[in-house]
Protein backbone atom coordinates (compact mmCIF):
# COMPACT_ATOMS: atom_id res chain seq x y z
CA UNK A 1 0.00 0.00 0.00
CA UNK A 2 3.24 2.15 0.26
CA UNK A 3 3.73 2.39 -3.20
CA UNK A 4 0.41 2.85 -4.19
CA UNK A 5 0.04 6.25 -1.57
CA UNK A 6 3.25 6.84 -3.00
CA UNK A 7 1.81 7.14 -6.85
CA UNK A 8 -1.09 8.78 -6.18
CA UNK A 9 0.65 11.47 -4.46
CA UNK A 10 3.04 11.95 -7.28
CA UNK A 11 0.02 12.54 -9.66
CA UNK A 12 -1.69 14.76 -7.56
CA UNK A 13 1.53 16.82 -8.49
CA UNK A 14 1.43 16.27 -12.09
CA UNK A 15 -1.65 16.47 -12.82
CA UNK A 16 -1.23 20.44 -11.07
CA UNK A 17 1.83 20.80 -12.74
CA UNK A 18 -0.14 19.77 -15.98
CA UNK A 19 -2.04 22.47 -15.83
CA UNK A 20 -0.11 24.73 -15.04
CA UNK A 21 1.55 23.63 -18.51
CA UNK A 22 -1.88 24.27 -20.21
CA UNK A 23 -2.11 27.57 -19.13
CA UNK A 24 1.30 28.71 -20.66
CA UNK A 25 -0.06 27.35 -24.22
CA UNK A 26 -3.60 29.32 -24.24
CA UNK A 27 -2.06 32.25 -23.24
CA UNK A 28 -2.94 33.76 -26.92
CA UNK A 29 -5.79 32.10 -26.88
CA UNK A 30 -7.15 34.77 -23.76
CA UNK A 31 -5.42 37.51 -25.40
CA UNK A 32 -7.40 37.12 -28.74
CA UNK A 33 -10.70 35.99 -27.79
CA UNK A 34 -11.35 37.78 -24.86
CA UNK A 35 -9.44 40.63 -25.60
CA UNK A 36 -6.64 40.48 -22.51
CA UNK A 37 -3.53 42.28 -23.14
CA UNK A 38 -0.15 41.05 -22.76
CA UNK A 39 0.86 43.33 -19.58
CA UNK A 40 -2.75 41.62 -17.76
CA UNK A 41 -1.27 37.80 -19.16
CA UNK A 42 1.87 38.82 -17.29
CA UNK A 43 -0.05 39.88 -13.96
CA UNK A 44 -1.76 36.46 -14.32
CA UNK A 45 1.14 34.29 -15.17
CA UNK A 46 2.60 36.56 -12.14
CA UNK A 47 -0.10 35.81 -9.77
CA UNK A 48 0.15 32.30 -9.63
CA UNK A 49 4.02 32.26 -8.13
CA UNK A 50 3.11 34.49 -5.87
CA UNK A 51 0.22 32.99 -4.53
CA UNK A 52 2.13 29.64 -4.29
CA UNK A 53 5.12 30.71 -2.58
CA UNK A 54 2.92 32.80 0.30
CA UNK A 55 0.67 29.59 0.73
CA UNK A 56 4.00 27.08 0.86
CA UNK A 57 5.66 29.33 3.59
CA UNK A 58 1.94 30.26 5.26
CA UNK A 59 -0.01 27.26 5.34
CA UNK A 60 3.05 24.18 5.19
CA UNK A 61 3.41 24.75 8.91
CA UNK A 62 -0.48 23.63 9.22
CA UNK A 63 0.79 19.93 7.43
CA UNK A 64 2.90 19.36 10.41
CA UNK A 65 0.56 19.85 13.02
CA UNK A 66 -2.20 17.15 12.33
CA UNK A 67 -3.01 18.29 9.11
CA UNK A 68 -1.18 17.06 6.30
CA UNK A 69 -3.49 14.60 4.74
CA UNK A 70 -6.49 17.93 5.06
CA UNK A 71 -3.91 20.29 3.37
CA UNK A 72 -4.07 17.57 0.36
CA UNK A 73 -7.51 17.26 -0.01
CA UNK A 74 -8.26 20.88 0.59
CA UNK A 75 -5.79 21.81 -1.93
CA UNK A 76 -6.56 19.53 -4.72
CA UNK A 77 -10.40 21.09 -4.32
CA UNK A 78 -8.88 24.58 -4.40
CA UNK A 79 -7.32 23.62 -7.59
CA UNK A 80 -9.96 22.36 -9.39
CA UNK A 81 -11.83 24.93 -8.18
CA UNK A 82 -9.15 27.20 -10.48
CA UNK A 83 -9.33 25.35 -13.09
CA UNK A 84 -12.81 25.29 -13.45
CA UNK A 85 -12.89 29.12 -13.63
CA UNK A 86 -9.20 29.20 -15.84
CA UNK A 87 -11.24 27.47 -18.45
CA UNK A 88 -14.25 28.76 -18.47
CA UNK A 89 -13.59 32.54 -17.51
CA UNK A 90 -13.93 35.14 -19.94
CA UNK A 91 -12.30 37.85 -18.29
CA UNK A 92 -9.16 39.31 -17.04
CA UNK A 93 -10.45 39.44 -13.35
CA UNK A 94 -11.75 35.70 -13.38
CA UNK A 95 -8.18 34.93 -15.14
CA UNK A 96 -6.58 36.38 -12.46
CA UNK A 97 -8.54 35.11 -9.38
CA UNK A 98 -8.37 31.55 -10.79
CA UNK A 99 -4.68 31.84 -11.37
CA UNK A 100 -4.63 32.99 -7.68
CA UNK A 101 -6.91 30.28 -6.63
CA UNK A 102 -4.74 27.69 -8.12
CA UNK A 103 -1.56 29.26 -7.20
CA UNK A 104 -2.88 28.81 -3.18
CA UNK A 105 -3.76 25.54 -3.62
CA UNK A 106 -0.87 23.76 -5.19
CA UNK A 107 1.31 25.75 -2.58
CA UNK A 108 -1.37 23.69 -0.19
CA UNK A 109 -0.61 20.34 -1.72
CA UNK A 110 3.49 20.21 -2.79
CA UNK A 111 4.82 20.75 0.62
CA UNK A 112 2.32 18.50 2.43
CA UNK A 113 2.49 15.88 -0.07
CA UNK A 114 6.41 15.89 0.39
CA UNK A 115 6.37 15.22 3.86
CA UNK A 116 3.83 11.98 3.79
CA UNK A 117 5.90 10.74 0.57
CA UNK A 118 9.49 11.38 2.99
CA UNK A 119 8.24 9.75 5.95
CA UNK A 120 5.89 6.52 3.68
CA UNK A 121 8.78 4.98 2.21
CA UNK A 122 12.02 6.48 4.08
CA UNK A 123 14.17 3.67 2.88
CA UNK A 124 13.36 4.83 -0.96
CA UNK A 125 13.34 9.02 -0.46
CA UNK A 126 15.68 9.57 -3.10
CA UNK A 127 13.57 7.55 -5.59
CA UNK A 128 10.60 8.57 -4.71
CA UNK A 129 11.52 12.28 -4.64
CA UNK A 130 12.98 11.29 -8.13
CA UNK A 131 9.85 9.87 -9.86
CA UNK A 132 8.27 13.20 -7.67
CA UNK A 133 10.30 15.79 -9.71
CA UNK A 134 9.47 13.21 -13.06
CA UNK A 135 5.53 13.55 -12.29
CA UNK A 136 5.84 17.66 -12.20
CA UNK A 137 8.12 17.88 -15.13
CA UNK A 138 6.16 15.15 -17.36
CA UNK A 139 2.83 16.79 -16.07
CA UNK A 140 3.88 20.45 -16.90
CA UNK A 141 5.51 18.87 -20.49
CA UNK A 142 1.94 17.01 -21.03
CA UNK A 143 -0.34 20.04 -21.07
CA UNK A 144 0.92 21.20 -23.79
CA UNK A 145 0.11 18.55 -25.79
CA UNK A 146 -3.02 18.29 -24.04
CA UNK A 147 -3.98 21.73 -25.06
CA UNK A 148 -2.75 21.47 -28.83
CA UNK A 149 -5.35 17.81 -28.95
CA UNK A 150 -8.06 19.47 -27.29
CA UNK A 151 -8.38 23.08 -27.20
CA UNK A 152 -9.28 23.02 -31.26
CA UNK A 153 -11.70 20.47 -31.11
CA UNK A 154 -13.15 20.94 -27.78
CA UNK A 155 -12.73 24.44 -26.62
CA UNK A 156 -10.24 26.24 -24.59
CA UNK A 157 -12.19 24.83 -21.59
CA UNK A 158 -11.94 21.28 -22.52
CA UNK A 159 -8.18 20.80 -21.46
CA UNK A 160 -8.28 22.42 -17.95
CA UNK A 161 -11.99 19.83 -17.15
CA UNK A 162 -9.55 17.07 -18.22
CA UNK A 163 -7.10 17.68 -15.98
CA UNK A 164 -9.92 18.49 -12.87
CA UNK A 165 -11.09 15.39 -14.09
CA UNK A 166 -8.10 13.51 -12.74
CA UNK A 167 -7.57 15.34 -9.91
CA UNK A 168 -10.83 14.31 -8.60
CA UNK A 169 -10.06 11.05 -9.51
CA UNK A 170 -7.04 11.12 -7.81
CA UNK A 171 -8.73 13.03 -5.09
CA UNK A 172 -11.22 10.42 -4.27
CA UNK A 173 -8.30 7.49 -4.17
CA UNK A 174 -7.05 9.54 -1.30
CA UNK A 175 -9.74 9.88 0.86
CA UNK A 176 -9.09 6.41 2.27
CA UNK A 177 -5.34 7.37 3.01
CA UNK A 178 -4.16 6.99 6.86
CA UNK A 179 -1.71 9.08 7.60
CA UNK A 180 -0.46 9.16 11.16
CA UNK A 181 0.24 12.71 11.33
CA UNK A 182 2.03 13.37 14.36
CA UNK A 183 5.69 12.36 14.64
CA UNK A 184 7.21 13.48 17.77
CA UNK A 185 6.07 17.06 19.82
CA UNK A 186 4.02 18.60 17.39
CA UNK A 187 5.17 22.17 16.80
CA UNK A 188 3.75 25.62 17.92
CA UNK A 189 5.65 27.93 15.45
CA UNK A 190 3.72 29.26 12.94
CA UNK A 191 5.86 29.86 10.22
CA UNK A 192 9.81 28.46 8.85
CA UNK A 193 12.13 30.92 9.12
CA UNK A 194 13.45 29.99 12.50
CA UNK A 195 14.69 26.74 10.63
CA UNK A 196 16.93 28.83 9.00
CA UNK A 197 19.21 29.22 12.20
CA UNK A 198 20.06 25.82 11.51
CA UNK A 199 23.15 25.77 9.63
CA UNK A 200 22.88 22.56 7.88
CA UNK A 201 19.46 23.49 7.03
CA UNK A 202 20.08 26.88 6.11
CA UNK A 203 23.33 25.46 4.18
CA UNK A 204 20.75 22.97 2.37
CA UNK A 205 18.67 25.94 1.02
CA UNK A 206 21.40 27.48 -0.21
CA UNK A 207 22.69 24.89 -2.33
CA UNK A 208 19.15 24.40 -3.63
CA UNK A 209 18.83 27.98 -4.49
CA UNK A 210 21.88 27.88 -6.47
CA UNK A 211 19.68 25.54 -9.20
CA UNK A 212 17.28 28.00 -9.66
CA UNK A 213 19.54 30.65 -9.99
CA UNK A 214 20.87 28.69 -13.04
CA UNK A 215 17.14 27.85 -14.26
CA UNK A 216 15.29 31.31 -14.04
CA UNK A 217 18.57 32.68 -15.68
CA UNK A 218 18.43 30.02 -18.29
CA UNK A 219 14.63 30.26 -19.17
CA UNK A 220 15.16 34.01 -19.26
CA UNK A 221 17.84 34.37 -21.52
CA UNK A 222 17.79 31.01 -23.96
CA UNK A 223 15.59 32.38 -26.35
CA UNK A 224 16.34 36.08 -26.81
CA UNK A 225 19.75 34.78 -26.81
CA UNK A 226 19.14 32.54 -29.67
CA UNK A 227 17.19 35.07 -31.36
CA UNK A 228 20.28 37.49 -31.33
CA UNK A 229 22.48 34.97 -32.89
CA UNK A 230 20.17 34.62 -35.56
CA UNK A 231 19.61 30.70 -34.86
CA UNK A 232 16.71 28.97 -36.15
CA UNK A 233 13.92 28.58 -34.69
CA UNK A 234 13.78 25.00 -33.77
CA UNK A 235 17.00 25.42 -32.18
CA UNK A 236 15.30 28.21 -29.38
CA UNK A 237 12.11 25.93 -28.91
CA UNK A 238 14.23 22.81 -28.88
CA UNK A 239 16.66 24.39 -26.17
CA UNK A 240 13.79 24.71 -23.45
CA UNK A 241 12.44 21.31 -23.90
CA UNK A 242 16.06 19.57 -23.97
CA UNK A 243 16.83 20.82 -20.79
CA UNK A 244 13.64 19.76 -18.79
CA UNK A 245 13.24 16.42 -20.70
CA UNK A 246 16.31 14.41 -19.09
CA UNK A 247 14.68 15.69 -15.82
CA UNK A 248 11.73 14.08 -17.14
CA UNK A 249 13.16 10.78 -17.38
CA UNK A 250 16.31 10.43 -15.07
CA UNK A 251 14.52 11.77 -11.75
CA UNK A 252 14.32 7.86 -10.25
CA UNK A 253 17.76 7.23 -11.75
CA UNK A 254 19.12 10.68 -10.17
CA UNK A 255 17.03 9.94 -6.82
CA UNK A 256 19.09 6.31 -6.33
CA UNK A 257 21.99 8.04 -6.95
CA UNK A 258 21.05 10.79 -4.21
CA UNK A 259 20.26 7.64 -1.92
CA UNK A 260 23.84 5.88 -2.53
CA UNK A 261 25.57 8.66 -2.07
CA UNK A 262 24.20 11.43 -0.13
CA UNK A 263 22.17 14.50 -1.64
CA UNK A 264 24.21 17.00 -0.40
CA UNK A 265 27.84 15.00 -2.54
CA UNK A 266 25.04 14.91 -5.20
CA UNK A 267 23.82 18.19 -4.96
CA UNK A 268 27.88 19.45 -4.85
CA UNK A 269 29.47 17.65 -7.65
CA UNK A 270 26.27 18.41 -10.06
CA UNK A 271 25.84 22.20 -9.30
CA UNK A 272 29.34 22.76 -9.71
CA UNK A 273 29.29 20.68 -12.95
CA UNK A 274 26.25 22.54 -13.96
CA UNK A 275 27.62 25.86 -13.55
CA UNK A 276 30.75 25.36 -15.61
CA UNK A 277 28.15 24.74 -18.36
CA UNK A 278 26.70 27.54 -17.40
CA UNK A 279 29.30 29.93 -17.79
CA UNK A 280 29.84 28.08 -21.33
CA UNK A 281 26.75 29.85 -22.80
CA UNK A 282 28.28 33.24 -22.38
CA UNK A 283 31.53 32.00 -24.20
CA UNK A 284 30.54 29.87 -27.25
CA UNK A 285 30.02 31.29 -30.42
CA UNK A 286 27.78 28.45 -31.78
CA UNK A 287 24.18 28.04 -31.03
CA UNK A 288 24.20 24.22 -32.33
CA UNK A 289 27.42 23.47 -29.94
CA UNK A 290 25.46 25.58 -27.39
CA UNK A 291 22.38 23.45 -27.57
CA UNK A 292 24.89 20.26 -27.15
CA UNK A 293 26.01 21.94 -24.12
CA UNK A 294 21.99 22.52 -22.72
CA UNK A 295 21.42 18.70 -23.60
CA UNK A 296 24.54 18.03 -21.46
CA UNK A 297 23.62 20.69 -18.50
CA UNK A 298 19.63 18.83 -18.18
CA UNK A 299 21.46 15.66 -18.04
CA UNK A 300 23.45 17.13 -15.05
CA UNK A 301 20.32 18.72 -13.54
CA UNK A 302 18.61 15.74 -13.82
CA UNK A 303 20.74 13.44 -11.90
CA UNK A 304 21.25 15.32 -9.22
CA UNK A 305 17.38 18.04 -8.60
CA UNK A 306 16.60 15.99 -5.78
CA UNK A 307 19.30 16.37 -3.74
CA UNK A 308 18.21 19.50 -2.42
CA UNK A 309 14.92 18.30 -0.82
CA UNK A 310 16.58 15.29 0.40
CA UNK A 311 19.30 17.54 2.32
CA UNK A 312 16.24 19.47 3.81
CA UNK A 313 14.14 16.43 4.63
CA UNK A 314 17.37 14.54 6.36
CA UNK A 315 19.10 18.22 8.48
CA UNK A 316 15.53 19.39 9.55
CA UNK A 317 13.16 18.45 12.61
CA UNK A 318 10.89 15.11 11.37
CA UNK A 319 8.02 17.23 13.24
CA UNK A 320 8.18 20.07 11.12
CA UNK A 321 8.95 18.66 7.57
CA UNK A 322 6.11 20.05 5.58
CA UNK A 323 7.13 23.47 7.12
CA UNK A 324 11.05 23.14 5.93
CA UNK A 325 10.01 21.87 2.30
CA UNK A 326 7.08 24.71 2.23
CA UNK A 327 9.89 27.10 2.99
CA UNK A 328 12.58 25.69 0.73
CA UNK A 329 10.11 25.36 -2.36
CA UNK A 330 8.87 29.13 -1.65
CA UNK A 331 11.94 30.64 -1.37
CA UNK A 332 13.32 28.30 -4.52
CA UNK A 333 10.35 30.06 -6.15
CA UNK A 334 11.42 33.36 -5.63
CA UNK A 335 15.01 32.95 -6.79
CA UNK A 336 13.78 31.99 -9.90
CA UNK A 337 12.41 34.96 -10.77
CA UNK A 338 14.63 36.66 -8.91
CA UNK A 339 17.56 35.11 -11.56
CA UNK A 340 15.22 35.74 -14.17
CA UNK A 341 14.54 39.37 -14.19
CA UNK A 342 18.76 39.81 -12.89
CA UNK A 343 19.70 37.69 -16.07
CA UNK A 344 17.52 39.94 -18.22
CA UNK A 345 18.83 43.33 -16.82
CA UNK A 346 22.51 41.83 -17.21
CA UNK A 347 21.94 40.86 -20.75
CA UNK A 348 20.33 44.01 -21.54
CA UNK A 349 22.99 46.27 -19.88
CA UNK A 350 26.20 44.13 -20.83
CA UNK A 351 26.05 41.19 -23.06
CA UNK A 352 25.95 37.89 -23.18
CA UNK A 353 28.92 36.92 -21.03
CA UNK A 354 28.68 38.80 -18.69
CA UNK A 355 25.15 37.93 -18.17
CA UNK A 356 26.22 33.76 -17.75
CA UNK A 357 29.49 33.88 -16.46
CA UNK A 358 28.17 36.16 -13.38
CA UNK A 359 25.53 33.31 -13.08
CA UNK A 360 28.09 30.72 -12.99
CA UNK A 361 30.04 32.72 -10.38
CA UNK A 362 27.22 33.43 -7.83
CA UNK A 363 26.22 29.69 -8.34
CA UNK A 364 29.49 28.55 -7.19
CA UNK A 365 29.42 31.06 -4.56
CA UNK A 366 26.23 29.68 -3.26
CA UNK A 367 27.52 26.24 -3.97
CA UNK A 368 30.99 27.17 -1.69
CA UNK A 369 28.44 28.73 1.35
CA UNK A 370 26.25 25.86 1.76
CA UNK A 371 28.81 23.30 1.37
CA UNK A 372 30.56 25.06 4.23
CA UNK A 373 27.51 25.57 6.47
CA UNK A 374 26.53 21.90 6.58
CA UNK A 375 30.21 20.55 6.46
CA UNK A 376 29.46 17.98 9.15
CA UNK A 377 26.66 16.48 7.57
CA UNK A 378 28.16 16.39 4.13
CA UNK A 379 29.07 12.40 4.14
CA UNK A 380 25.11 11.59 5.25
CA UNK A 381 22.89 9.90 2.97
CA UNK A 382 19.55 9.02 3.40
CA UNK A 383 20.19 5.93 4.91
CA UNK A 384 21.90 7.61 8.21
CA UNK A 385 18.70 9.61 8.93
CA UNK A 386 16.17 9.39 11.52
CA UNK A 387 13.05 9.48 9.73
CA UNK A 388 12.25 5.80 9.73
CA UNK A 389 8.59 5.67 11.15
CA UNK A 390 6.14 4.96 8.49
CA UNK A 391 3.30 7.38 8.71
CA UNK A 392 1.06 6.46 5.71
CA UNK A 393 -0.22 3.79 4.55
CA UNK A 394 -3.33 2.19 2.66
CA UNK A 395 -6.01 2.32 5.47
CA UNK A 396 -8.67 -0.98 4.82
């Protein structure tokens, strides 16, 4: 029954990140039929982070006090409740509240569904935070293809009713979960931040932060880039998808490596990997090598994405797990758009190699702080940690 909570869990996070995906592909869609502009698409699209980094660092905490396996329902109903009203709104202002709507409730379900994944299965973490991070990035690269099969036949509502469609499904295979939600004294705090005085936890964050430095940087500048080297097209659409794809399908294979060898050694070796590639994109002169070099770089970030959440699930309090993911994912959030709009002021201001190479430095900087920060804890793997109470399974 482990592995089946397990699954359903990790579609509960597709199936949001799918669409999410959907959204990003029907964008023109709002803009010509219902006549939204591209500055309101941009408060939408905006909306949504925002709204899921406030609930992950708001309402986490609420997973770790009895509540973890409410937070999941409750949040897979707030998101079909969005995207009923993302497909069948007709206005900016229901675009916008249903962006909101879903924003709140996937920040609901990610960090609570981490923690009852972690503490299910501990002896498999790294796997299943693996096939986690393959659910989200296959769900967000299915929408698209969901909407292109769909939206012309159907409507533009009929992709975002498929994908409610499954979460109720999924939904209802839930209800029956038993989850044993306390583990230990259950906490009074409110919010995460006082995690951050731990250093290995703290020194955790950092190291994950450094990957979406690299990522908002990357999504920022790829295609503008390409466009200014006068590449083909295919070669800027192909770019984006290269690099998420091997994330796609190496997640479990990167998540057995994080359990043989320890996610923060993981985490190391492939951001420091990673941001020598990085700095490559400011220095070659050839999109075609470059997009060799992006193949190579979501190979690397593939292998080694879970680390990070395994280094916060192993340094941080079992009690409060939801609460140190919540805060990890938010604040991961941010520095992506952070990087992004950075990226884009570099590029604008100075060039191209600048814009990377200062990328590659900060990454290694980040890299270099965390490492340092959790030094004592940089040999553990998931195998030396504490968390080995099982706390859901199948209930008959």
């Amino acid at each position: 029954m482990r592995k089946r909570t397990v699954l359903l869990l990790q579609l509960a996070t597709g199936l949001g990140a799918m669409s999410y995906g959907t959204m990003f592909t029907v964008l023109d869609d709002f803009r010509d039929e219902y006549g939204v502009s591209e500055s309101r698409l941009g408060l939408i699209l905006a909306i949504g982070f925002l709204a899921g980094f406030v609930a992950q660092i708001f309402l986490a905490p609420f997973a770790d006090k009895g509540h973890a396996k409410r937070m999941i329902m409750i949040g897979i109903t707030v998101e079909i409740v969005g995207n009923l009203m993302m497909g069948f709104g007709t206005s900016f202002s229901v675009l916008f509240a249903a962006r909101l709507i879903g924003g709140i409730g996937a920040g609901m379900v990610y960090p609570a569904v981490r923690r009852v994944v972690i503490l299910a299965d501990p002896e498999n973490m790294g796997n299943n935070l693996g096939r986690m991070v393959s659910f989200d990035v296959g769900g967000f690269s299915i929408g698209p293809v969901l909407s292109a099969v769909t939206v012309g036949a159907l409507g533009l509502a009929a992709p975002f009713v498929i994908c409610c469609a499954g979460l109720a499904v999924v939904g209802l295979g839930l209800v029956r979960l038993h989850v044993q939600e306390a583990v230990g004294d259950v906490p009074t705090q409110r919010l995460a931040f006082d995690l951050l005085r731990i250093r290995p936890y703290l020194g955790a964050v950092i190291i994950g932060l450094s990957l979406y430095l690299m990522i908002g940087t990357f999504d920022a500048l790829w295609s503008v880039m390409m466009d200014d080297m006068e590449a083909a097209d295919w070669v800027a659409n192909l770019g984006i998808t290269v690099f998420a794809l091997p994330m796609l399908f190496l997640g479990p294979f990167g998540g057995r490596l994080t359990q043989r060898f320890g996610p923060f050694r993981a985490s190391i070796a492939g951001l420091s990997v990673a941001a020598f590639l990085m700095s490559m994109y400011g220095l070659l002169g050839s999109p075609y090598v470059m997009l060799g070099f992006g193949v190579a770089h979501g190979i690397v970030d593939g292998l080694t994405i879970t680390g990070g959440a395994a280094a916060v699930a192993m340094v941080a309090p079992k009690e409060r797990l939801a609460s140190a993911q919540g805060l990890f994912g938010g604040l991961q959030t941010i520095m992506g758009g952070i990087a992004a709009a950075a990226a884009g002021a570099t590029y604008g201001a100075f060039g191209r190699a600048p814009a990377f190479l200062a990328t590659a430095t900060v990454t290694l900087i980040f890299v270099g702080t965390g490492a340092f920060l959790a030094r004592e804890h940089l040999a553990m793997r998931p195998a030396d940690s504490e968390a080995t109470v099982v706390v859901a399974t199948g209930a008959d």
